[in-house]
Protein backbone atom coordinates (compact mmCIF):
# COMPACT_ATOMS: atom_id res chain seq x y z
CA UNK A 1 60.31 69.82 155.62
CA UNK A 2 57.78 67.72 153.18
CA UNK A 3 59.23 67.12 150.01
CA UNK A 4 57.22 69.60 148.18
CA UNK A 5 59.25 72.00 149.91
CA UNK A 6 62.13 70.47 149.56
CA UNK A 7 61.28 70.26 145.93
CA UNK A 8 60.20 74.13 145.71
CA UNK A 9 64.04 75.16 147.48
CA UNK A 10 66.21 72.99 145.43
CA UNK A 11 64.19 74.70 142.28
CA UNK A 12 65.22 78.26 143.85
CA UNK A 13 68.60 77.40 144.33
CA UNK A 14 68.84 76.13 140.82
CA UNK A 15 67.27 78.94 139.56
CA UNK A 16 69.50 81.57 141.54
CA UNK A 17 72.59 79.87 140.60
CA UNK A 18 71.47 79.84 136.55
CA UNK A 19 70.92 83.55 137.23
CA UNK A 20 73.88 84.06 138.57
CA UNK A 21 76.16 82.64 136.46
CA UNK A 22 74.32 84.18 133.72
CA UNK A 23 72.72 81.38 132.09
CA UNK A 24 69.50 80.96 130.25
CA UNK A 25 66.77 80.84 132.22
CA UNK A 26 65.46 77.14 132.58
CA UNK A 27 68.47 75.52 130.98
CA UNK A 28 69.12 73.44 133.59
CA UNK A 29 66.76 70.29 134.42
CA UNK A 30 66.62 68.32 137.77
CA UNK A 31 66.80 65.19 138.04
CA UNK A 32 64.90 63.38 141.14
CA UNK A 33 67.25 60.34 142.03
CA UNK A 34 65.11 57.97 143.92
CA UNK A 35 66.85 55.02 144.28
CA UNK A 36 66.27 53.42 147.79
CA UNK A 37 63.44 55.47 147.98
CA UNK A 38 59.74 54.92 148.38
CA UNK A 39 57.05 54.54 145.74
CA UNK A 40 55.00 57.21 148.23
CA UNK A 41 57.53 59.60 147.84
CA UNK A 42 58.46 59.73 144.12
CA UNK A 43 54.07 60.59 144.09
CA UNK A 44 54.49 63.46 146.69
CA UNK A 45 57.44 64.86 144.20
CA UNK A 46 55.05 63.99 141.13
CA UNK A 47 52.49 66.02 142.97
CA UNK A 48 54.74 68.89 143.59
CA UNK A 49 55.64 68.60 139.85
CA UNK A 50 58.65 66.93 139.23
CA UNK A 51 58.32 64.43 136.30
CA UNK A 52 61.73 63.23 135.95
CA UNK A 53 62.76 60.97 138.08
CA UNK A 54 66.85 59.16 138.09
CA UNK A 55 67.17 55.40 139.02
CA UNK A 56 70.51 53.04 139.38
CA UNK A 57 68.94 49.54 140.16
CA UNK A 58 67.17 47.90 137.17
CA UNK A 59 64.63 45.91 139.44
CA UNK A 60 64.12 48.22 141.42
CA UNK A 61 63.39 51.04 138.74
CA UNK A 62 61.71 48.47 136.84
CA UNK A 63 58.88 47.45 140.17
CA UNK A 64 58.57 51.40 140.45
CA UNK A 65 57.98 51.91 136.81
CA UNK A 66 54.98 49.07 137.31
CA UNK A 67 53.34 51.20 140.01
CA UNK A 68 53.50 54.54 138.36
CA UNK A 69 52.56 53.21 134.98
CA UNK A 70 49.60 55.88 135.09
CA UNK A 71 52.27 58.86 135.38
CA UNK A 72 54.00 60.35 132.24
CA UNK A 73 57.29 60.43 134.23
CA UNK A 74 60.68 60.69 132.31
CA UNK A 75 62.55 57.51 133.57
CA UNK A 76 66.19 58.24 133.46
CA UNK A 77 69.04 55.53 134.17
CA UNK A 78 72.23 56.59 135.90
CA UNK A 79 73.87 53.23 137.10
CA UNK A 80 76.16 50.98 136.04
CA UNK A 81 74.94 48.97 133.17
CA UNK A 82 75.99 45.00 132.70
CA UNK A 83 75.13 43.41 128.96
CA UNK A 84 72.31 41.36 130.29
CA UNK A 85 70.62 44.56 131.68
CA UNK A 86 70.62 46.42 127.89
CA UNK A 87 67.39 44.96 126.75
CA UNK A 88 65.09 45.93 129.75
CA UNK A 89 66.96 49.13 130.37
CA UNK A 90 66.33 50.43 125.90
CA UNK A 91 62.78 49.08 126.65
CA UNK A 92 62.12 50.86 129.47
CA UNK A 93 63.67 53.83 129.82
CA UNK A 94 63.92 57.58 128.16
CA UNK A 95 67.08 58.21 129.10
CA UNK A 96 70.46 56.47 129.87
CA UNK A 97 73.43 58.79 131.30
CA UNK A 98 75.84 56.00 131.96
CA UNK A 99 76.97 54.44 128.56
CA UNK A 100 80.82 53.98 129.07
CA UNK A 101 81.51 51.78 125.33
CA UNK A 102 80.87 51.38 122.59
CA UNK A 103 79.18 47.55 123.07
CA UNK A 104 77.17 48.53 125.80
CA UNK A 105 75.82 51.67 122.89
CA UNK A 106 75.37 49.13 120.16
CA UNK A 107 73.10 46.24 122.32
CA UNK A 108 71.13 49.43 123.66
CA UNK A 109 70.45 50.59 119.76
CA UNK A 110 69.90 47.34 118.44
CA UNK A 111 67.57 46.88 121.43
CA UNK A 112 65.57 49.79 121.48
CA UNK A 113 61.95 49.17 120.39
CA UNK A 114 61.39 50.78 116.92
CA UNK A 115 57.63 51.79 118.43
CA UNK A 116 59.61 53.73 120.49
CA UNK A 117 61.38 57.36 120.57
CA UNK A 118 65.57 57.06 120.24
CA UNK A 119 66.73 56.03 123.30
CA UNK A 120 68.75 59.58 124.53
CA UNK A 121 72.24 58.66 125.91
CA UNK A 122 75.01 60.11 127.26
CA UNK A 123 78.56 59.08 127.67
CA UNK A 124 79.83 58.43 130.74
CA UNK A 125 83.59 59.87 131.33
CA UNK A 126 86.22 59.39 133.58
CA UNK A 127 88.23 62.33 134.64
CA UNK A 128 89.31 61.20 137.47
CA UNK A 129 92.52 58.73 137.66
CA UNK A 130 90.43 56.26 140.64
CA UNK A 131 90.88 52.51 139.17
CA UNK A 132 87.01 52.09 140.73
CA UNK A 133 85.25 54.69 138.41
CA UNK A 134 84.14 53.34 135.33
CA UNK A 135 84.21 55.60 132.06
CA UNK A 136 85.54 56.93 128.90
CA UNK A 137 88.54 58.17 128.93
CA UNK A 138 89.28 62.01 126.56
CA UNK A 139 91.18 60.37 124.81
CA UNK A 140 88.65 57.44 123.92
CA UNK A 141 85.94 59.72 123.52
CA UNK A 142 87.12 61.40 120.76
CA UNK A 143 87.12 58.43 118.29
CA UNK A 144 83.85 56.65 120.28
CA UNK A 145 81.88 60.02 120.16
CA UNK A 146 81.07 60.04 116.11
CA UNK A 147 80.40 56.18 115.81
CA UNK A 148 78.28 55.72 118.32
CA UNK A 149 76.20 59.37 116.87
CA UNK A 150 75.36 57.08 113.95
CA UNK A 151 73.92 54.25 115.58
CA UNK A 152 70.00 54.23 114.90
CA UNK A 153 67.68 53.97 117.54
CA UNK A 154 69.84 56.04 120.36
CA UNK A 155 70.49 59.66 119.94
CA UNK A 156 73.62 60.78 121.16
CA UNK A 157 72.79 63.56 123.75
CA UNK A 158 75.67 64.52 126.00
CA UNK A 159 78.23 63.95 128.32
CA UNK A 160 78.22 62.73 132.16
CA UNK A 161 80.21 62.52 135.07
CA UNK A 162 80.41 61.99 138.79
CA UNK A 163 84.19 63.58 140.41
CA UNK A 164 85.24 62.03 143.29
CA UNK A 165 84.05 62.91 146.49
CA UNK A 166 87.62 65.31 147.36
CA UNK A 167 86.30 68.71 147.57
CA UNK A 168 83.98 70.71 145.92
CA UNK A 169 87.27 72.53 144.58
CA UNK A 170 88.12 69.09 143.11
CA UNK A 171 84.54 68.25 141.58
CA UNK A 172 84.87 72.14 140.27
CA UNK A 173 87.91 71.33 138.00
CA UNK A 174 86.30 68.15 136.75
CA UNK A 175 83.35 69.45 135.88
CA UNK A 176 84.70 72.46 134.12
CA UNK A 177 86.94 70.02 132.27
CA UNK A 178 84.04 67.95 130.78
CA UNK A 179 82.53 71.36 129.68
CA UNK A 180 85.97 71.88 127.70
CA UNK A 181 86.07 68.38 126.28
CA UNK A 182 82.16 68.73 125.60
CA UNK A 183 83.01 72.31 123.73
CA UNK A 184 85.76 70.23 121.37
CA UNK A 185 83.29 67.59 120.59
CA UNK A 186 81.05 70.15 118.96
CA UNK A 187 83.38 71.95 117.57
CA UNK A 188 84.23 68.51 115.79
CA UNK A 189 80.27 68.26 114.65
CA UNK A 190 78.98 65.97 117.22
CA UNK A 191 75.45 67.48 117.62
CA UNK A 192 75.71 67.66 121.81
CA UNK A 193 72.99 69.79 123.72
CA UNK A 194 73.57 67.95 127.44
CA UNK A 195 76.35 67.61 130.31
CA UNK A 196 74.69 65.54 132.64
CA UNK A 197 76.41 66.45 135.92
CA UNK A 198 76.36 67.62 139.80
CA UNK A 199 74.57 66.20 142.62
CA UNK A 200 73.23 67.28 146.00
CA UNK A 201 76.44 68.81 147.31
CA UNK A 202 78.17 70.05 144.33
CA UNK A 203 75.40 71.13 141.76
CA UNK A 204 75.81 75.13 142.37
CA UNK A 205 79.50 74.10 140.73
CA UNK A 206 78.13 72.28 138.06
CA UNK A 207 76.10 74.89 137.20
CA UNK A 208 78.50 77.52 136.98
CA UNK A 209 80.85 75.12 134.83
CA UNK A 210 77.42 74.03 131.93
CA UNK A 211 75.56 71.73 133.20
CA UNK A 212 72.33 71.50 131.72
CA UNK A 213 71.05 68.31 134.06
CA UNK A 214 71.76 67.92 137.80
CA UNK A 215 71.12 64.71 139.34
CA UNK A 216 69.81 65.30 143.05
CA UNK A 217 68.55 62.75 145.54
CA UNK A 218 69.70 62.98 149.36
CA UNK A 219 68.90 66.68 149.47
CA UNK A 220 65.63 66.32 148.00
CA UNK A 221 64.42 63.22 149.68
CA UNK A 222 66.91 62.92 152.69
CA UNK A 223 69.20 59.72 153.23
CA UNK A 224 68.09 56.92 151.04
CA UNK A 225 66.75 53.56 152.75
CA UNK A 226 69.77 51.20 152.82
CA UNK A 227 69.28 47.83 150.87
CA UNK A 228 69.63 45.09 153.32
């Protein structure tokens, strides 16, 4: 299958699962994840009509970025993010799912061009008790959540995830508990309108539980090219 149709079914199945779970039509964005794939075919999904496109690798987002300069494409960051990668990443970038403190918020607001549009984040959290998962825990999200809401030049968006790969029983239960912990945070006044979360093989769960943004690469573009 070309990616266009690849594109076009992964947009129907997305569309019959927001149906049937009874959400608002078009409520839930997808995000292309291209990492380890090919400038060629990010432009065959840009032809088909996706515009927003999920990277993890800073140079390699970055080289991409260079080539497809002419497109407006929504550049979205999902990977882990070390302190000397803040500046590039708030200069580049319209969206960064993957904030998991409070430093690594504060370097991307203080270096956020002011000629730009606030850099949208979300908070990364860990739900999941695997010592290799980076994230927020609940319980630190509750007093993180406000501060970093204040900081200028971000805007606070959401919340993210990724379960671990158990079962898609397992990733069910996580991502209905973000939803929860997403539901307390506005009930406390944080101004939240995203839960960033399901990818290729678990998004129909997602969906049910809120999520508003599924990030989806391997059954959109097939396995990715492995870095050598």
């Amino acid at each position: 299958m070309s990616i266009k149709q690849q594109l076009d079914m992964i947009n129907g199945q997305i569309a019959a699962c927001v149906a049937r779970y009874l959400r608002a039509p078009n409520s839930v964005q997808l995000i292309a994840v291209t990492k380890g794939q090919s400038v060629a075919a990010i432009k065959e999904a840009i032809a088909a009509g996706q515009l927003a496109f999920g990277e993890n690798y800073l140079q390699e987002a970055l080289a991409k970025m260079e080539q497809l300069k002419s497109w407006a494409i929504e550049w979205h960051y999902l990977g882990a993010i070390q302190s000397n990668k803040t500046k590039p990443i708030a200069e580049h970038f319209a969206w960064v799912h993957s904030v998991s403190s409070l430093k690594t918020a504060q370097r991307l607001s203080k270096q956020r061009p002011a000629t730009l549009a606030p850099l949208n984040i979300c908070l990364q959290v860990k739900l999941d008790q695997d010592i290799h998962k980076t994230g927020i825990t609940v319980a630190e999200l509750f007093e993180l959540a406000p501060e970093i809401a204040t900081l200028p030049g971000i805007r606070l968006r959401g919340l993210m995830t990724i379960p671990a790969k158990d079962s898609i029983e397992h990733a069910a239960q996580v991502f209905m508990q973000l939803k929860a912990t997403y539901d307390k945070l506005q009930q406390r006044g944080c101004q939240l309108d995203t839960l960033s979360m399901g990818m290729s093989n678990d998004f129909e769960a997602a969906i049910a539980a809120g999520a508003t943004q599924v990030r989806i690469g391997t059954a959109l573009f097939g396995p990715r090219v492995k870095k050598e």
